[in-house]
C-alpha atoms as a PDB file:
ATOM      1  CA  UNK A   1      25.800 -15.482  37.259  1.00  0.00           C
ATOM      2  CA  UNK A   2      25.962 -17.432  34.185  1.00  0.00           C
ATOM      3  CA  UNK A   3      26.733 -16.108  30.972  1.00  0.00           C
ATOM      4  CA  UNK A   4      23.497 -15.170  28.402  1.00  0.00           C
ATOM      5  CA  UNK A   5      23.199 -16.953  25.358  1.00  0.00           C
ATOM      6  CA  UNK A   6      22.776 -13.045  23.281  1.00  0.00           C
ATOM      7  CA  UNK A   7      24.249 -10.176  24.595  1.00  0.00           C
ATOM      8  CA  UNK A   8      24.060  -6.414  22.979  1.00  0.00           C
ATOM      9  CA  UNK A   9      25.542  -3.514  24.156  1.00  0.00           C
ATOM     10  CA  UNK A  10      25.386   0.233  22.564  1.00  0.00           C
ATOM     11  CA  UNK A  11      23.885  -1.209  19.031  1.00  0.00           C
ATOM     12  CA  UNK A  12      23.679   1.494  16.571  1.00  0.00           C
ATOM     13  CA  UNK A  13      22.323   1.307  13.204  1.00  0.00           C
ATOM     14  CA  UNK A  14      22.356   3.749  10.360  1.00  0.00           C
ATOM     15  CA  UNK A  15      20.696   3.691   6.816  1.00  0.00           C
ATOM     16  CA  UNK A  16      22.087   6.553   4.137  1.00  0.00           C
ATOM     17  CA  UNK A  17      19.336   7.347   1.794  1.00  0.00           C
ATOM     18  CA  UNK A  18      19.715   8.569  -2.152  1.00  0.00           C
ATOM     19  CA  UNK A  19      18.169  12.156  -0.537  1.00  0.00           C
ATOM     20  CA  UNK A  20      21.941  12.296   0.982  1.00  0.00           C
ATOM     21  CA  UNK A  21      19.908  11.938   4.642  1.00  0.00           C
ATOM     22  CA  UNK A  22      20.747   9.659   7.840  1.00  0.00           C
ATOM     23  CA  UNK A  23      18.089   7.367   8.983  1.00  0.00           C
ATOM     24  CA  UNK A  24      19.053   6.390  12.669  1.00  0.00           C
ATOM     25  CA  UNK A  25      17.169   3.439  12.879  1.00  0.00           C
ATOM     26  CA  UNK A  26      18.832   2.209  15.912  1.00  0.00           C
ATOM     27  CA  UNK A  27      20.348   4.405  18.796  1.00  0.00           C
ATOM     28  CA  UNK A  28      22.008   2.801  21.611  1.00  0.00           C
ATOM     29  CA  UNK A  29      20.388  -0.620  21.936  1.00  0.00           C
ATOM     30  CA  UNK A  30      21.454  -2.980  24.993  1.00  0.00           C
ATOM     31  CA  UNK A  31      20.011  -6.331  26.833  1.00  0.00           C
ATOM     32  CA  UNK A  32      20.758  -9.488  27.036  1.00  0.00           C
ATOM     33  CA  UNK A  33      18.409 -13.070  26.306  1.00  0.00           C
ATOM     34  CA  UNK A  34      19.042 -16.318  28.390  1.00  0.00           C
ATOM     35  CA  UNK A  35      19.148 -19.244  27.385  1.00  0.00           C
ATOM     36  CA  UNK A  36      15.502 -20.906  27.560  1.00  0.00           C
ATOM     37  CA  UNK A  37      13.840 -17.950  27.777  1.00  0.00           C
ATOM     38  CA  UNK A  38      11.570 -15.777  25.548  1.00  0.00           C
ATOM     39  CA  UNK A  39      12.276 -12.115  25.022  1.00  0.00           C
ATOM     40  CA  UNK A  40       9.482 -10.005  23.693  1.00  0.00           C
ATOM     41  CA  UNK A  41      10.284  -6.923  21.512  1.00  0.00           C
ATOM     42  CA  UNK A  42       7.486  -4.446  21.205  1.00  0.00           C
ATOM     43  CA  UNK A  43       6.953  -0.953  19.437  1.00  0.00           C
ATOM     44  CA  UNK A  44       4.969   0.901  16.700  1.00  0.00           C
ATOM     45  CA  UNK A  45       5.650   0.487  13.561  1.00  0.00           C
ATOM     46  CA  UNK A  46       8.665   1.899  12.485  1.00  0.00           C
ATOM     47  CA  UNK A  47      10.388   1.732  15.870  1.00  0.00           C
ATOM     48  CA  UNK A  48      13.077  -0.646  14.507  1.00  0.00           C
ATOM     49  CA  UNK A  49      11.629  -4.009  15.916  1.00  0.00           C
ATOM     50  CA  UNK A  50      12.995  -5.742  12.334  1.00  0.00           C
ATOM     51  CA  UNK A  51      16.550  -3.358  11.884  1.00  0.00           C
ATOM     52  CA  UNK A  52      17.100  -5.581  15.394  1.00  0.00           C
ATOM     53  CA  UNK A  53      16.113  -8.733  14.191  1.00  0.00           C
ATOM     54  CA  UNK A  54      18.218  -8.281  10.858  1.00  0.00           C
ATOM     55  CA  UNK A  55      20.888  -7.012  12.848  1.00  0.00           C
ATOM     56  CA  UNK A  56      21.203  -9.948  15.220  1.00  0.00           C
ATOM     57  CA  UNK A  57      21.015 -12.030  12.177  1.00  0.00           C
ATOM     58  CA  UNK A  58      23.931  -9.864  10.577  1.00  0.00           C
ATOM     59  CA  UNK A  59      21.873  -9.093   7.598  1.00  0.00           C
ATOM     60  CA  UNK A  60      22.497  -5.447   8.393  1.00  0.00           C
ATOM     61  CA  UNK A  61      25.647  -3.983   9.918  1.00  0.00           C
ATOM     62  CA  UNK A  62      25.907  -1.388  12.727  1.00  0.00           C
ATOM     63  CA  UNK A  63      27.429   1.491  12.583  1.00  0.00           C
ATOM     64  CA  UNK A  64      28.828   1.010  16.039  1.00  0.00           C
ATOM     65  CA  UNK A  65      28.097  -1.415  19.158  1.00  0.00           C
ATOM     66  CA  UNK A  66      28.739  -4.969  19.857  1.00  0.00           C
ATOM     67  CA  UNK A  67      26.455  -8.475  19.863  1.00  0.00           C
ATOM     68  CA  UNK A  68      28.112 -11.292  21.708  1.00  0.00           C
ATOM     69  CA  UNK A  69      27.145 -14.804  21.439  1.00  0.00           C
ATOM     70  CA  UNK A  70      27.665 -16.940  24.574  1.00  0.00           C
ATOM     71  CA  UNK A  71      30.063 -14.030  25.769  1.00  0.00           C
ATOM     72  CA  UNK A  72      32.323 -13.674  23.052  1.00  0.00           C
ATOM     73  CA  UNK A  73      31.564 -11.081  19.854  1.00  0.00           C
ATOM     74  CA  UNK A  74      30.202 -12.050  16.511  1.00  0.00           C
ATOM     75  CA  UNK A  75      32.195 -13.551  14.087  1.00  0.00           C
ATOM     76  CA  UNK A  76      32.803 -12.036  10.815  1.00  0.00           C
ATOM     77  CA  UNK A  77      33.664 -13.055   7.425  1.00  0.00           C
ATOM     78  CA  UNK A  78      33.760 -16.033   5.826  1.00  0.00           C
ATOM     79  CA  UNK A  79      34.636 -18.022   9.029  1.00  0.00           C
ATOM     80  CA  UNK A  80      33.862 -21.477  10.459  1.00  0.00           C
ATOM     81  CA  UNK A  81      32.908 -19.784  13.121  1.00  0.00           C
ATOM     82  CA  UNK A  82      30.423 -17.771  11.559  1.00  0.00           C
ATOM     83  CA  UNK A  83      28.868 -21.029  10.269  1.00  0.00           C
ATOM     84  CA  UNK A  84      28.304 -22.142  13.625  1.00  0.00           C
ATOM     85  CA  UNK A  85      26.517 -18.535  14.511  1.00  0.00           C
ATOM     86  CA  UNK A  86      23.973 -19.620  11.562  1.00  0.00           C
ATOM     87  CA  UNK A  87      23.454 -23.018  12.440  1.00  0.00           C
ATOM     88  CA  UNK A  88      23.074 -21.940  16.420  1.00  0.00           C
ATOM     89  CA  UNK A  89      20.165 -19.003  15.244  1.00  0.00           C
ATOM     90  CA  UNK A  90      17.544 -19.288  12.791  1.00  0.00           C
ATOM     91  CA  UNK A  91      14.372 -16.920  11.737  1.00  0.00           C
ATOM     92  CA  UNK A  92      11.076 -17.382  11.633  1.00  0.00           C
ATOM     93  CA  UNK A  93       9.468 -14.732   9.055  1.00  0.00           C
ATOM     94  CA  UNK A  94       6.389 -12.499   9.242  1.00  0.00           C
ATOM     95  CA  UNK A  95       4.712 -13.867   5.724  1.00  0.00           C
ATOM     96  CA  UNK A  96       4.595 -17.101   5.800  1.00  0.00           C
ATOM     97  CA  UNK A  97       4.418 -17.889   2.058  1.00  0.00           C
ATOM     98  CA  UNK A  98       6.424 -14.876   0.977  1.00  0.00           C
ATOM     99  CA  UNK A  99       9.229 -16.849   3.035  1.00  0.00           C
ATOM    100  CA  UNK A 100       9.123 -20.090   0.843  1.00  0.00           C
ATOM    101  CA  UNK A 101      10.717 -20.535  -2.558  1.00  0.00           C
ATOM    102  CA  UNK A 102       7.386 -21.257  -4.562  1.00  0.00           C
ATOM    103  CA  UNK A 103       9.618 -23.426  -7.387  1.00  0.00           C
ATOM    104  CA  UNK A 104      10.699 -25.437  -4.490  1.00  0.00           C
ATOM    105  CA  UNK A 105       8.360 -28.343  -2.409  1.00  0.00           C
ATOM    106  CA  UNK A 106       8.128 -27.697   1.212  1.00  0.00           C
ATOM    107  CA  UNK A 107      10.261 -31.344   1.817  1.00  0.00           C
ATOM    108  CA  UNK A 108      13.082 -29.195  -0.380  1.00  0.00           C
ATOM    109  CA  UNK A 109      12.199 -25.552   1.623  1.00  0.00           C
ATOM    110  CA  UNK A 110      12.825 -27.762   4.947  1.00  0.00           C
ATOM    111  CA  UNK A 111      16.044 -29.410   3.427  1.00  0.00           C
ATOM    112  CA  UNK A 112      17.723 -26.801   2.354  1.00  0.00           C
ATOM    113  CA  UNK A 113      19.158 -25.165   5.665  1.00  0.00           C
ATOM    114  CA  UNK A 114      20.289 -29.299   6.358  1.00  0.00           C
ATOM    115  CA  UNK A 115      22.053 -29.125   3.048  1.00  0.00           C
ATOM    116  CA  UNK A 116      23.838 -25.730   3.487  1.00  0.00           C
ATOM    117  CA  UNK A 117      24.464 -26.002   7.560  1.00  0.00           C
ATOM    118  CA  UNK A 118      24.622 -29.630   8.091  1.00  0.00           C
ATOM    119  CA  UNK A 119      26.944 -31.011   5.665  1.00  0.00           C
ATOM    120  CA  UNK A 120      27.851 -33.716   8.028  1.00  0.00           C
ATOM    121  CA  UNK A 121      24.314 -35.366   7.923  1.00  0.00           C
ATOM    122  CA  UNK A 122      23.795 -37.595   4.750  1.00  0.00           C
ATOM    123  CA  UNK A 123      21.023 -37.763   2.350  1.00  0.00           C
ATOM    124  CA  UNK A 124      18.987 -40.226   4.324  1.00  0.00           C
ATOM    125  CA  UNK A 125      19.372 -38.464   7.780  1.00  0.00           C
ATOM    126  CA  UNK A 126      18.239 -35.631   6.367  1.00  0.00           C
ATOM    127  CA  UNK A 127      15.158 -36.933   4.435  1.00  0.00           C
ATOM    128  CA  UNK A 128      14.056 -38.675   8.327  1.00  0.00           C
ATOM    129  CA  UNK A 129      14.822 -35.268  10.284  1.00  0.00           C
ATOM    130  CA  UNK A 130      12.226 -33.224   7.575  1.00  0.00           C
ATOM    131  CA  UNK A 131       9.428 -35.984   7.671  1.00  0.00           C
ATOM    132  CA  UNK A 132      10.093 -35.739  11.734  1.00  0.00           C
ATOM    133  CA  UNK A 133       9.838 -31.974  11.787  1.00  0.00           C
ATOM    134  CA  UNK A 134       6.403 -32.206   9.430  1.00  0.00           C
ATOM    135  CA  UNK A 135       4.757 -34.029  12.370  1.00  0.00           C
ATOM    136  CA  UNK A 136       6.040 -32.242  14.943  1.00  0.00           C
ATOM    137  CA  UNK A 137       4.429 -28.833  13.535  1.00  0.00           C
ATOM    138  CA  UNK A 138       1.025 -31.019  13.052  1.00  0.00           C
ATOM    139  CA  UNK A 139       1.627 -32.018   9.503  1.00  0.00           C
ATOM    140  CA  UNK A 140       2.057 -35.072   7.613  1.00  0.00           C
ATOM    141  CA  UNK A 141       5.233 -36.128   6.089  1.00  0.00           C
ATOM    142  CA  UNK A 142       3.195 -37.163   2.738  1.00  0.00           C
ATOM    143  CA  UNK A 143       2.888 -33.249   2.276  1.00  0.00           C
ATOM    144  CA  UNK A 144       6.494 -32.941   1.723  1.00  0.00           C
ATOM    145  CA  UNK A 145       6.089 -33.330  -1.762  1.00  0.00           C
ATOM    146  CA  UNK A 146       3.605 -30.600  -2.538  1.00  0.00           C
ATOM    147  CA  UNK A 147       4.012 -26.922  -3.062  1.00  0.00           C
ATOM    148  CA  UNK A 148       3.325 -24.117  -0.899  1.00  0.00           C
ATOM    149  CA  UNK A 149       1.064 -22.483  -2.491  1.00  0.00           C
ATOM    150  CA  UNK A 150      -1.178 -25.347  -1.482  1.00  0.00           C
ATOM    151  CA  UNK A 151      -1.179 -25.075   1.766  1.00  0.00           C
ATOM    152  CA  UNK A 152      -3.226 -22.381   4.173  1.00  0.00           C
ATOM    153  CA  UNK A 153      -1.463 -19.281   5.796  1.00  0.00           C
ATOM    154  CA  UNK A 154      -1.135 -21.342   9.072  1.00  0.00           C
ATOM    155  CA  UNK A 155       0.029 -24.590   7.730  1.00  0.00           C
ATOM    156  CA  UNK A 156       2.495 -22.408   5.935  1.00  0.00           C
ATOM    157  CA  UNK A 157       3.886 -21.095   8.667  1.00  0.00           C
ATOM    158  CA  UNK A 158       4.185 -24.338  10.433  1.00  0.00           C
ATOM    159  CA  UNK A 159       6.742 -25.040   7.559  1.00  0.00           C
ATOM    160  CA  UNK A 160       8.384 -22.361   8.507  1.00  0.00           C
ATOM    161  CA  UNK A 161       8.522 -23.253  11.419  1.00  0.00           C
ATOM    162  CA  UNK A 162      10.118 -27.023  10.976  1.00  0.00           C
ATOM    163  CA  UNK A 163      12.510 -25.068   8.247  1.00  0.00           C
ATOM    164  CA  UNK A 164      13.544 -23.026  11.324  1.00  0.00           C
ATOM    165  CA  UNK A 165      13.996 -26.010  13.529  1.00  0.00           C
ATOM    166  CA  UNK A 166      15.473 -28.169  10.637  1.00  0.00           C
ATOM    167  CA  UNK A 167      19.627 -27.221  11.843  1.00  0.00           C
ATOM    168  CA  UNK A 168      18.696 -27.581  15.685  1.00  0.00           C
ATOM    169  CA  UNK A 169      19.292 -23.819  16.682  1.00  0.00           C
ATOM    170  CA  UNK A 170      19.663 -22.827  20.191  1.00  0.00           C
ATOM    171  CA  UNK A 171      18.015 -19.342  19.743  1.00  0.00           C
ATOM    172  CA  UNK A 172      14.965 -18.557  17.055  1.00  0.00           C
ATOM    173  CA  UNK A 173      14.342 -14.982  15.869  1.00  0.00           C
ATOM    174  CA  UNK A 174       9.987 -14.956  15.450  1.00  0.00           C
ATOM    175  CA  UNK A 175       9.987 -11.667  13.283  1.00  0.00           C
ATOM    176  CA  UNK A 176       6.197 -11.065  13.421  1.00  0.00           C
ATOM    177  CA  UNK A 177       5.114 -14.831  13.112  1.00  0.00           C
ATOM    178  CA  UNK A 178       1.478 -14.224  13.652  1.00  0.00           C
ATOM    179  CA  UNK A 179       0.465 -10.935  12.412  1.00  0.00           C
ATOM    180  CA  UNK A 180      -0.132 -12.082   8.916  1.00  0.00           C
ATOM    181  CA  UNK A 181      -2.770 -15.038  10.267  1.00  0.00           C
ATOM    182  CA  UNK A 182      -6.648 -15.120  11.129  1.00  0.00           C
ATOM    183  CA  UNK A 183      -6.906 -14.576  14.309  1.00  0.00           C
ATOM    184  CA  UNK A 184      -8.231 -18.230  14.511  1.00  0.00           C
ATOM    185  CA  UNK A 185      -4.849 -19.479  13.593  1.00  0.00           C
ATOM    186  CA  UNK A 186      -2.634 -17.302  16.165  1.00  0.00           C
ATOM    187  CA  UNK A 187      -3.704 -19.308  19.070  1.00  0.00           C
ATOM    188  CA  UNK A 188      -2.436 -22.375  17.520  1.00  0.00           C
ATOM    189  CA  UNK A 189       0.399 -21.619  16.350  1.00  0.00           C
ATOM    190  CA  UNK A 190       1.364 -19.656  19.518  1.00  0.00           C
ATOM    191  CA  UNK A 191       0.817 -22.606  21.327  1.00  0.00           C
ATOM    192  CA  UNK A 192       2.655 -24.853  19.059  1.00  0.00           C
ATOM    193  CA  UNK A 193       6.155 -22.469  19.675  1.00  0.00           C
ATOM    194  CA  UNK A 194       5.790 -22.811  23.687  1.00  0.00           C
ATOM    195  CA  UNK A 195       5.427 -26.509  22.953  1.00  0.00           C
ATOM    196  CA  UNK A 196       8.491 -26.798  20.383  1.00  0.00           C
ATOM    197  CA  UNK A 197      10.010 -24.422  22.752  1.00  0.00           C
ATOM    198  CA  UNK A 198      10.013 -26.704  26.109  1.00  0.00           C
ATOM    199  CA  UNK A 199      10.470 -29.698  23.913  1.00  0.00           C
ATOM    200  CA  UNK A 200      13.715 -28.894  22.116  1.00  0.00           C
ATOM    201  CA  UNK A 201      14.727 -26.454  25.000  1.00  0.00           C
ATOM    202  CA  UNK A 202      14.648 -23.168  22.206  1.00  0.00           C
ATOM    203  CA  UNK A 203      15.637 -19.907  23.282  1.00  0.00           C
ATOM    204  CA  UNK A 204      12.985 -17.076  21.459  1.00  0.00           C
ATOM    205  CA  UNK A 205      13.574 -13.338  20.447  1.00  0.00           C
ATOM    206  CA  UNK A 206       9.841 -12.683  19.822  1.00  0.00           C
ATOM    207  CA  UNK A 207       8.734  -9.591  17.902  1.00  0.00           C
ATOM    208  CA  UNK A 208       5.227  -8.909  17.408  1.00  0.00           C
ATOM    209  CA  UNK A 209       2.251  -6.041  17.520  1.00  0.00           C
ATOM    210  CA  UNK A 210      -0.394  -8.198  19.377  1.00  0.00           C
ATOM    211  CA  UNK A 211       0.109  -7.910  23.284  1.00  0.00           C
ATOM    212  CA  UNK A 212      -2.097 -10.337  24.058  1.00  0.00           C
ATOM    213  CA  UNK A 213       0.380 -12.843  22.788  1.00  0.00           C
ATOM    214  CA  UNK A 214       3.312 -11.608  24.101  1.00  0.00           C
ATOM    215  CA  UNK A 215       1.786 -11.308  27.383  1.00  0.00           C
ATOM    216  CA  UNK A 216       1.060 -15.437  27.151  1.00  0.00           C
ATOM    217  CA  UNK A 217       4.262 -16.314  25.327  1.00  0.00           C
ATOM    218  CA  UNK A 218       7.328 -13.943  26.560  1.00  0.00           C
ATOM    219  CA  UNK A 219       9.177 -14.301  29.971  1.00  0.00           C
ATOM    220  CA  UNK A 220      10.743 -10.606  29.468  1.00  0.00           C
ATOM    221  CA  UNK A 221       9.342  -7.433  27.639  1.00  0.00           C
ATOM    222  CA  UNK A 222      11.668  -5.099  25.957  1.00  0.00           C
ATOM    223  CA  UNK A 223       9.720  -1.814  24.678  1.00  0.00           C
ATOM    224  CA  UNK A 224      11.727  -0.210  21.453  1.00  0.00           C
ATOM    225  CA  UNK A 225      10.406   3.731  20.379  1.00  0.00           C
ATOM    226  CA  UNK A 226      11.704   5.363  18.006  1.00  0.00           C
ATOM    227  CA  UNK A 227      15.139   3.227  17.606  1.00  0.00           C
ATOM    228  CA  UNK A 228      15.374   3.228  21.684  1.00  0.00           C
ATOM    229  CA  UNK A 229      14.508   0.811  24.462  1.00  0.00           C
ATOM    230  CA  UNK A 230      12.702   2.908  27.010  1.00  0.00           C
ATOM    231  CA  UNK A 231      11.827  -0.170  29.307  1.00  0.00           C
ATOM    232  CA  UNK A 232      12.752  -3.751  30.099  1.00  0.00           C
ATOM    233  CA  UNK A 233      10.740  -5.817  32.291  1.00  0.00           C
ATOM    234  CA  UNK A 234       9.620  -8.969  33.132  1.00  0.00           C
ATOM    235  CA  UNK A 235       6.609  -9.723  31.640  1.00  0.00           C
ATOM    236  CA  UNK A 236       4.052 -10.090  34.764  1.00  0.00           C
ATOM    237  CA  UNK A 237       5.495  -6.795  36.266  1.00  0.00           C
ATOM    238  CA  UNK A 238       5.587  -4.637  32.885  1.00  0.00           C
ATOM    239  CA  UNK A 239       1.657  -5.939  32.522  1.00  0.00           C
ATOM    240  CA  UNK A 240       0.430  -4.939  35.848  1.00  0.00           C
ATOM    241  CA  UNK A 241       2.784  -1.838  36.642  1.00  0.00           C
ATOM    242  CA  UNK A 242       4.246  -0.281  33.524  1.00  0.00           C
ATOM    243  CA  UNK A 243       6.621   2.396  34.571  1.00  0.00           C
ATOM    244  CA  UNK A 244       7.558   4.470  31.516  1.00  0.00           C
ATOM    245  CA  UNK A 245       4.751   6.245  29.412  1.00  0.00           C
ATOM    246  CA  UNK A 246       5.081   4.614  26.177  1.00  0.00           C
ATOM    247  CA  UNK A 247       4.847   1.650  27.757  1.00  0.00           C
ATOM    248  CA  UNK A 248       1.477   2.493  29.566  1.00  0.00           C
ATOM    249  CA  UNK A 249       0.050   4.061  25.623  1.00  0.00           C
ATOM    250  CA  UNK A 250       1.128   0.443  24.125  1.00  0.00           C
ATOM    251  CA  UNK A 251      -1.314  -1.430  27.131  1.00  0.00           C
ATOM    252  CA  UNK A 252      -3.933   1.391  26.733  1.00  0.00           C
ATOM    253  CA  UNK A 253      -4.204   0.028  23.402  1.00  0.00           C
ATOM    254  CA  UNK A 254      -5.102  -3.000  23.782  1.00  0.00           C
ATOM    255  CA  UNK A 255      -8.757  -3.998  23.434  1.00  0.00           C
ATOM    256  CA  UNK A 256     -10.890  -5.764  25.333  1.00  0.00           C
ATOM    257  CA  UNK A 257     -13.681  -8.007  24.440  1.00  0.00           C
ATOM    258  CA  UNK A 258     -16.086  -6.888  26.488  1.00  0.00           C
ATOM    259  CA  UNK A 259     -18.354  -4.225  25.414  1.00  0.00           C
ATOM    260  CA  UNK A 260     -18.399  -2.103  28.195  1.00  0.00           C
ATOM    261  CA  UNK A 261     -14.739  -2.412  29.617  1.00  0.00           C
ATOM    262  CA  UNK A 262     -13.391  -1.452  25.743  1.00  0.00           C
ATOM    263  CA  UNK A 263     -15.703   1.530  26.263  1.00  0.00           C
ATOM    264  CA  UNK A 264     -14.195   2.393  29.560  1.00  0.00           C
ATOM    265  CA  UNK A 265     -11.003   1.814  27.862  1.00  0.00           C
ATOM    266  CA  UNK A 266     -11.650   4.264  25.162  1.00  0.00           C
ATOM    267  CA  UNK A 267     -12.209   7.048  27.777  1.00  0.00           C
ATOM    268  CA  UNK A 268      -9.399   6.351  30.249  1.00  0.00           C
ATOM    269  CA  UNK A 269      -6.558   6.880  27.523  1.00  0.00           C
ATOM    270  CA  UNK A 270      -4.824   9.947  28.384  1.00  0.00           C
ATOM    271  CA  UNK A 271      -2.121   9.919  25.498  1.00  0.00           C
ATOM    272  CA  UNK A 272      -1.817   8.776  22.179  1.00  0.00           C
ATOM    273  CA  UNK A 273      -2.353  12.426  20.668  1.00  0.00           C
ATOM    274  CA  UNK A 274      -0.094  12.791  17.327  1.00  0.00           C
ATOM    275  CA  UNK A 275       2.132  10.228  15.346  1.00  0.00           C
ATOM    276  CA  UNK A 276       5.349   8.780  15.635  1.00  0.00           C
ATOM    277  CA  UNK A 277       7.803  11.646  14.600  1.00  0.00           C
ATOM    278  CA  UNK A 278      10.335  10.717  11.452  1.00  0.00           C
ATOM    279  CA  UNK A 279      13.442   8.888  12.536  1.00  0.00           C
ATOM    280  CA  UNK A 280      15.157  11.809  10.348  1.00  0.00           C
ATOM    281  CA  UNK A 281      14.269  14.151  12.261  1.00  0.00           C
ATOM    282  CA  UNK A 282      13.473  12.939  15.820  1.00  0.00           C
ATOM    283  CA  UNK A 283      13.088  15.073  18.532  1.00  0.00           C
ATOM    284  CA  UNK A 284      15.284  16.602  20.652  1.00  0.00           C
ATOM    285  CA  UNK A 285      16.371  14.898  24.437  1.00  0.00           C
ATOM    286  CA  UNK A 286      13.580  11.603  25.047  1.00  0.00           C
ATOM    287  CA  UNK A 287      12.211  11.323  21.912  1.00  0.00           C
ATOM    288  CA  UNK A 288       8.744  10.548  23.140  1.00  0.00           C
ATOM    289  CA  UNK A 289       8.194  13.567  24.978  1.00  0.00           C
ATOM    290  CA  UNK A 290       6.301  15.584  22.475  1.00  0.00           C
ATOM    291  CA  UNK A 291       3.614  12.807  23.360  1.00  0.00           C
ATOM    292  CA  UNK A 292       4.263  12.529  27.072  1.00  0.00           C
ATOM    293  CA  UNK A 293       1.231  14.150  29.487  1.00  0.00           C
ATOM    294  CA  UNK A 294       4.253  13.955  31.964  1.00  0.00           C
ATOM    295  CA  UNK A 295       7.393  15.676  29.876  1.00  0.00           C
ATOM    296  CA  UNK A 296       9.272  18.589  31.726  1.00  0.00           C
ATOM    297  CA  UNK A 297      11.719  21.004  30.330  1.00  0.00           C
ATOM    298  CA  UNK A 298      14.675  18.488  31.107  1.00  0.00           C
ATOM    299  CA  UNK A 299      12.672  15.971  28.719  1.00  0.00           C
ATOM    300  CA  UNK A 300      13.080  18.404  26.107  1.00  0.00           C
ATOM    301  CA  UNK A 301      16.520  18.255  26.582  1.00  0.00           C
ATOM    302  CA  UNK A 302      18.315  15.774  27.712  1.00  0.00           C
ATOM    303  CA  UNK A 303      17.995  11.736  26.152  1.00  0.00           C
ATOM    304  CA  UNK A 304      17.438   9.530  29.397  1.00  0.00           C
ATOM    305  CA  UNK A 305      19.849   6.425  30.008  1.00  0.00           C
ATOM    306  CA  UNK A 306      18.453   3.366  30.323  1.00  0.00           C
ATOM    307  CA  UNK A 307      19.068   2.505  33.846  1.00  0.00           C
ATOM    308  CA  UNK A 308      18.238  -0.206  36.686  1.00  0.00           C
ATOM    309  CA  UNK A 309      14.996   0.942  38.502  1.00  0.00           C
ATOM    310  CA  UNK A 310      14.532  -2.457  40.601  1.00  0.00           C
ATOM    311  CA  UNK A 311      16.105  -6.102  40.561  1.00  0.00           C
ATOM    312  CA  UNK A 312      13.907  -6.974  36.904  1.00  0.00           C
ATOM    313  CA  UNK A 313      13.055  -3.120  35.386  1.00  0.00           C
ATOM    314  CA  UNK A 314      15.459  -0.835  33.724  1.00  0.00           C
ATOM    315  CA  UNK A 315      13.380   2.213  32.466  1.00  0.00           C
ATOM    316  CA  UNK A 316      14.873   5.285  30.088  1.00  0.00           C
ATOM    317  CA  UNK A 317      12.695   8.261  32.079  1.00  0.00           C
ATOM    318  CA  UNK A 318      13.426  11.259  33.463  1.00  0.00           C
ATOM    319  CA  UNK A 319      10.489  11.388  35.596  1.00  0.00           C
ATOM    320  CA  UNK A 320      10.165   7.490  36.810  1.00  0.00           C
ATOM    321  CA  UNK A 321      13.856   7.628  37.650  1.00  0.00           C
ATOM    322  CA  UNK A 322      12.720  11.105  39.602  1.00  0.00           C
ATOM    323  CA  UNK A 323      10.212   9.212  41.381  1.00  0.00           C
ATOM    324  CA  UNK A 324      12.201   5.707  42.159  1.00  0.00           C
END
């Protein structure tokens, strides 16, 4: 079996706050991405979707665990290798315009990255490589000389996008890439990754709220609550047969644009009752169970392992592990 291209096992992750409490933000986090794929992340708000993605891009550190990049473990410090790790994974970031320096033009935003990671490429090859990535995100390289706060959300985010492509990673991070857009826009640029993605054979690590676009985008679905992942699946299996009960709340969710199937919808959902308890003080054993039509006393109790359930599932459940 050949070796994936991301690999994390046990991540932890830990935030002190000035109150003197611990914020477990991650608890246990494993799977692994291949290369060419696309990995969707999925969760409430506040389930730790971003701690990941800022882990992986070691802008946070864990408080125990281990990533490993093409089966060997991150490197630290000030290291050539490390420099590699940056140029070989790149981020594409929820607010498009937020992400770009507004003193800077977007031919300057795209260079940068080339300037810092690609110090063998010279002043010409770099200037070629940022009017090449303009038109392959749909713009034209004349814009290179303008500021982003003329452009649109979308066409922002297209820069982003070339700024992301600009080192030639192997694996892009899409931290919310869409939510911030009209829903006019998503489609586009949705379809604009898959292209980029077969065309410069990208690997993607795609977090995002909006199902309906991992369901057309992601080859995998890993579901994160409450700092855990309670289920990994592919993504035609996890749609159609959703094993663990978070997982079935998230695709009761969803709406549907038909009238009368939304109202259906509405009246089928069987949980949802409450909020998503404080990471500071979660529950006791599966953290979901206080929300769970299906929890039993060893629920309360015990945390389920994440643990194979068929050749492309691993589910974290008492009762679906009870049942397989």
């Amino acid at each position: 079996m050949a070796t994936p291209l991301l690999s994390v096992q046990n991540l932890s992750v830990q935030f002190c706050l000035n109150s003197g409490q611990t914020l477990q933000a991650l608890s246990e986090v494993s799977f692994t991405v291949n290369s060419g794929e696309t990995l969707g992340i999925v969760g409430e708000s506040g389930c730790g979707k971003s701690t990941l993605a800022r882990s992986l891009l070691q802008l946070v550190s864990p408080a125990h665990g281990r990533i490993e990049w093409q089966g060997m473990p991150l490197p630290t410090g000030n290291t050539a290798a490390l420099r590699d790790y940056r140029r070989a994974v790149q981020c594409i970031f929820q607010d498009p315009l937020d992400a770009l320096d507004p003193r800077m033009t977007v031919g300057d935003c795209i260079q940068e990255p080339m300037s810092a990671l690609r110090a063998e490429w010279g002043k010409a090859e770099i200037r070629t490589r940022v009017d090449e990535l303009l038109r392959a995100v749909g713009l034209e390289s004349a814009m290179r000389e303008r500021y982003p706060h003329e452009f649109s959300g979308g066409q922002c985010q297209r820069i982003g996008i070339a700024r992301a492509l600009a080192v030639k990673p192997q694996l892009i991070v899409c931290d919310e890439p869409v939510s911030a857009l009209d829903v006019s826009i998503r489609g586009q640029v949705v379809r604009l990754l898959a292209d980029l993605q077969r065309e410069h054979g990208l690997t993607l690590l795609f977090i995002s709220h909006d199902l309906g676009v991992v369901r057309e985008l992601c080859n995998r679905v890993l579901v994160l609550y409450l700092g855990r992942v309670v289920e990994i699946a592919d993504t035609a299996s996890l749609y159609a047969t959703p094993q663990h009960p978070y997982t079935r709340l998230l695709l009761q969710a969803m709406p549907l644009p038909d009238p009368q199937q939304e109202k259906a919808r509405l009246a089928q959902i069987e949980i949802g009752v409450g909020e998503l308890p404080s990471p500071l003080n979660p529950p006791a054993g599966c953290a979901f169970h206080p929300r769970c039509p299906q929890a039993q006393a060893v629920c309360r109790e015990q945390v389920p392992a994440l643990r194979q359930v068929s050749d492309h599932r691993q589910v974290a459940c008492h009762f679906t592990l009870a049942q397989a």
